[in-house]
N, C-alpha and C. Protein backbone atom coordinates (compact mmCIF):
# COMPACT_ATOMS: atom_id res chain seq x y z
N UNK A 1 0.85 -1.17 0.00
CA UNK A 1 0.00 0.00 0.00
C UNK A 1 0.89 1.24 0.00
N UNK A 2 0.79 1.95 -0.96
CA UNK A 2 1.32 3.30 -1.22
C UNK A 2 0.98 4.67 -0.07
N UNK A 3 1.74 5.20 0.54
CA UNK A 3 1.39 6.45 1.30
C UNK A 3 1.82 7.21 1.00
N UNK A 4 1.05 8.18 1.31
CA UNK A 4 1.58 9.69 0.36
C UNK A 4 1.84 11.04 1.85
N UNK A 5 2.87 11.50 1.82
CA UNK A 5 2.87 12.48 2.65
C UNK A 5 2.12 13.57 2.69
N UNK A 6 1.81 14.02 3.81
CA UNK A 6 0.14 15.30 3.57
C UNK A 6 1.41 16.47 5.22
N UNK A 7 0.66 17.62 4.54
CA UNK A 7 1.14 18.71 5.36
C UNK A 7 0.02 19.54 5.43
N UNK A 8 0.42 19.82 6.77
CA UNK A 8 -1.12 20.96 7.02
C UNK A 8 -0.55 22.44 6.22
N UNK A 9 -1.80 23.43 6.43
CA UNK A 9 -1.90 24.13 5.86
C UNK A 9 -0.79 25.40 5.86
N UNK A 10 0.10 25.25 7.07
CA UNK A 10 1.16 26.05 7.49
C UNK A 10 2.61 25.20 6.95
N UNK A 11 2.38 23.84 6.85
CA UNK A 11 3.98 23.55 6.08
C UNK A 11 4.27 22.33 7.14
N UNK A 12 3.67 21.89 8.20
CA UNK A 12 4.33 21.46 9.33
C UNK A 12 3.96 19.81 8.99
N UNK A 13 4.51 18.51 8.81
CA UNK A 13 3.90 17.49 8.72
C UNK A 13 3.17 17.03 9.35
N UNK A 14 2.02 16.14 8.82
CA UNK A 14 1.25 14.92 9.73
C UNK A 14 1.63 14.07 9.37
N UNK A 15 1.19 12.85 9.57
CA UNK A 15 0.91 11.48 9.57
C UNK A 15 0.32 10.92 7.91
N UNK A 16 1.40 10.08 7.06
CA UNK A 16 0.90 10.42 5.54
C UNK A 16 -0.43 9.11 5.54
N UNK A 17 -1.10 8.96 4.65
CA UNK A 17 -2.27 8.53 4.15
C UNK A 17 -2.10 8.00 3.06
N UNK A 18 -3.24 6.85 2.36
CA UNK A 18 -3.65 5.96 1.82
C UNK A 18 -3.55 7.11 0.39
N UNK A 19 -3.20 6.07 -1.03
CA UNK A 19 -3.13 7.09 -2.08
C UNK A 19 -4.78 7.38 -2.67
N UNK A 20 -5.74 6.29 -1.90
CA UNK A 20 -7.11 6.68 -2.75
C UNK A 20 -7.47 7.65 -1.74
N UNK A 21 -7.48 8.38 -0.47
CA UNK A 21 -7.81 9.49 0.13
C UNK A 21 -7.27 10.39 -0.23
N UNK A 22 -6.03 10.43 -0.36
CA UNK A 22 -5.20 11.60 -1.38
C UNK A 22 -6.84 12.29 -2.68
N UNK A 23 -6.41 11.12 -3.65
CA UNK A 23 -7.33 11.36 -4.79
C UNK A 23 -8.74 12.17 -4.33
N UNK A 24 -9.35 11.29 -3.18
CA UNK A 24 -10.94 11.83 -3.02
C UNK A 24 -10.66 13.41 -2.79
N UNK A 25 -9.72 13.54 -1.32
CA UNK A 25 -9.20 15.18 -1.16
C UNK A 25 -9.14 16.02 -1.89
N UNK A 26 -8.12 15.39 -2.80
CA UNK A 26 -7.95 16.75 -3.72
C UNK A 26 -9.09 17.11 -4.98
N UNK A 27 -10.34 15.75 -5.18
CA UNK A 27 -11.03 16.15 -6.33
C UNK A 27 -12.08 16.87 -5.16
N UNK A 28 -12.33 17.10 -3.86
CA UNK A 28 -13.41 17.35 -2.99
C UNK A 28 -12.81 19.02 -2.70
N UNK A 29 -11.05 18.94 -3.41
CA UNK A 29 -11.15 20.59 -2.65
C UNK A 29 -10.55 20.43 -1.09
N UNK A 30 -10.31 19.19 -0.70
CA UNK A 30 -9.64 19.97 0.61
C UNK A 30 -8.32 19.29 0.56
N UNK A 31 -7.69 19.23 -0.81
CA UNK A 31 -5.88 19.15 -0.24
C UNK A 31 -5.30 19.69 -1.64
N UNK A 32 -4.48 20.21 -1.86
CA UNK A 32 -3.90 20.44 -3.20
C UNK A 32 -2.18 19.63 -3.17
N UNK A 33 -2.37 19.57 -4.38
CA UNK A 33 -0.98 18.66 -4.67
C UNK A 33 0.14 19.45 -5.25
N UNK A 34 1.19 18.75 -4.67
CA UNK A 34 2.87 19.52 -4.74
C UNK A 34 3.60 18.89 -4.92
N UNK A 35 4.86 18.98 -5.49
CA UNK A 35 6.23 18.38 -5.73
C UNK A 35 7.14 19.29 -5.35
N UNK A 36 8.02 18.64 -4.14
CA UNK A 36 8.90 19.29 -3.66
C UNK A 36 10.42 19.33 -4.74
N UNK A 37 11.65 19.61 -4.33
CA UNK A 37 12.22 19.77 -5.70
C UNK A 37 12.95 18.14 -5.95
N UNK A 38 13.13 17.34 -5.20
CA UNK A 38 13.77 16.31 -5.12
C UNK A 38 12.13 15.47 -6.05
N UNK A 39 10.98 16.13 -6.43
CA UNK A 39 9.87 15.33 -8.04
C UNK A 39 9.54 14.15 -6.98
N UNK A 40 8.86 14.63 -5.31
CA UNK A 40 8.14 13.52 -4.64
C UNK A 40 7.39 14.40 -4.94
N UNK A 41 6.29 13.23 -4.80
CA UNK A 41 4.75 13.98 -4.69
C UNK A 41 4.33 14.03 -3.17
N UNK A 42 3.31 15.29 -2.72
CA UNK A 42 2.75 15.39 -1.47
C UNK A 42 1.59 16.28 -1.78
N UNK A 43 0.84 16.30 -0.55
CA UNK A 43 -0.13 17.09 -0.61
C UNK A 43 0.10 17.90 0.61
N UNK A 44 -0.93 19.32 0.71
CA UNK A 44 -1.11 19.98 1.55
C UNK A 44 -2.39 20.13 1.67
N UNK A 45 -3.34 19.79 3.47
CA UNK A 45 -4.41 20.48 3.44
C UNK A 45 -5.01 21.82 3.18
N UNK A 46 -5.61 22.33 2.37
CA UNK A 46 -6.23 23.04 2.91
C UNK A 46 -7.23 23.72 3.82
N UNK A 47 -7.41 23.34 4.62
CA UNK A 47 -8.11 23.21 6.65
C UNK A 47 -7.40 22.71 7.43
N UNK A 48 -7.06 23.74 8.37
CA UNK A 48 -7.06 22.43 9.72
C UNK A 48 -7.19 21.28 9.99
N UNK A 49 -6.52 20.24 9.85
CA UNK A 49 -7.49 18.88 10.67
C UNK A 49 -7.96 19.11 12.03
N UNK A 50 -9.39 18.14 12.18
CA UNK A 50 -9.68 18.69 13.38
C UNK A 50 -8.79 18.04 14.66
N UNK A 51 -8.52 18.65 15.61
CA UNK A 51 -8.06 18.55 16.93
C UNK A 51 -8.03 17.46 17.66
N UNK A 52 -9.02 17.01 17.69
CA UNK A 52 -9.08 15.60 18.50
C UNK A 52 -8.60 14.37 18.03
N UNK A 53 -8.09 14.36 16.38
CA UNK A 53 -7.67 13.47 16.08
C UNK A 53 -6.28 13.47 15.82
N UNK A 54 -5.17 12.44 16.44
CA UNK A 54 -4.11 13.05 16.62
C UNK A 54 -3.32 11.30 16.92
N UNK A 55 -2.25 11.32 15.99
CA UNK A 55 -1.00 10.34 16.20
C UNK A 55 -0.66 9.66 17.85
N UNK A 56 -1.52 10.11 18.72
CA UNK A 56 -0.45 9.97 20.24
C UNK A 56 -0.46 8.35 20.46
N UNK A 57 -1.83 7.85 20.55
CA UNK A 57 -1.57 6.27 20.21
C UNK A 57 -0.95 5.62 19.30
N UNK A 58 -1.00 5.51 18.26
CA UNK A 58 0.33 5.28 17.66
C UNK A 58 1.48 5.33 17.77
N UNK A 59 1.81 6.37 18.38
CA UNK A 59 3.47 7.04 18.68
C UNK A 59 3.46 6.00 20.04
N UNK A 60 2.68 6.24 20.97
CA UNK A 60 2.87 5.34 21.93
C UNK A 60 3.01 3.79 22.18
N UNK A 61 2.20 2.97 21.11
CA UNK A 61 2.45 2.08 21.14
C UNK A 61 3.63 1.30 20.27
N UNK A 62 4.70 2.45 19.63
CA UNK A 62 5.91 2.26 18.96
C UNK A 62 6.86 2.51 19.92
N UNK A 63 6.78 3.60 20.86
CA UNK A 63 8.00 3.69 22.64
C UNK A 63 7.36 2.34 23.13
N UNK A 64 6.22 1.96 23.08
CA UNK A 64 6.03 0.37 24.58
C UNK A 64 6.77 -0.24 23.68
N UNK A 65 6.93 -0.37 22.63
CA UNK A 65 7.29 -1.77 21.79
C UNK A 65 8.40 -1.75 21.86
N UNK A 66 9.30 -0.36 21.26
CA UNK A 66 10.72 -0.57 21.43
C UNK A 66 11.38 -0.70 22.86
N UNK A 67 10.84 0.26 23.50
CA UNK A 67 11.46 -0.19 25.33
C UNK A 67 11.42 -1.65 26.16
């Protein structure tokens, strides 16, 4: 499965995503697509993601695993 890197609307990374959510995003208007100069592809939201949804479980259960 292909993931595609996504950046919020200020430049700062998230967590990249599935390449068919990419597609829906950007034909729905909320991500536009970029190539940085090294010709990867990424996207950037345009909105905020909302708040409550957020990497911390994940991240956490990668420190229990490695410790």
């Amino acid at each position: 499965m292909i993931r595609i890197p996504v950046q919020n609307p200020d430049g700062s990374p998230v967590m990249p995503t599935k390449a068919s959510r990419v597609r829906r995003w950007v034909k729905q208007g909320k991500a536009t697509e970029h190539w940085n100069d090294a010709d990867l592809y990424y996207v950037r939201l345009v909105a905020e993601p909302c708040p409550n949804r957020s990497s911390y479980c994940y991240i956490k259960k990668i420190f229990f695993f490695l410790s």
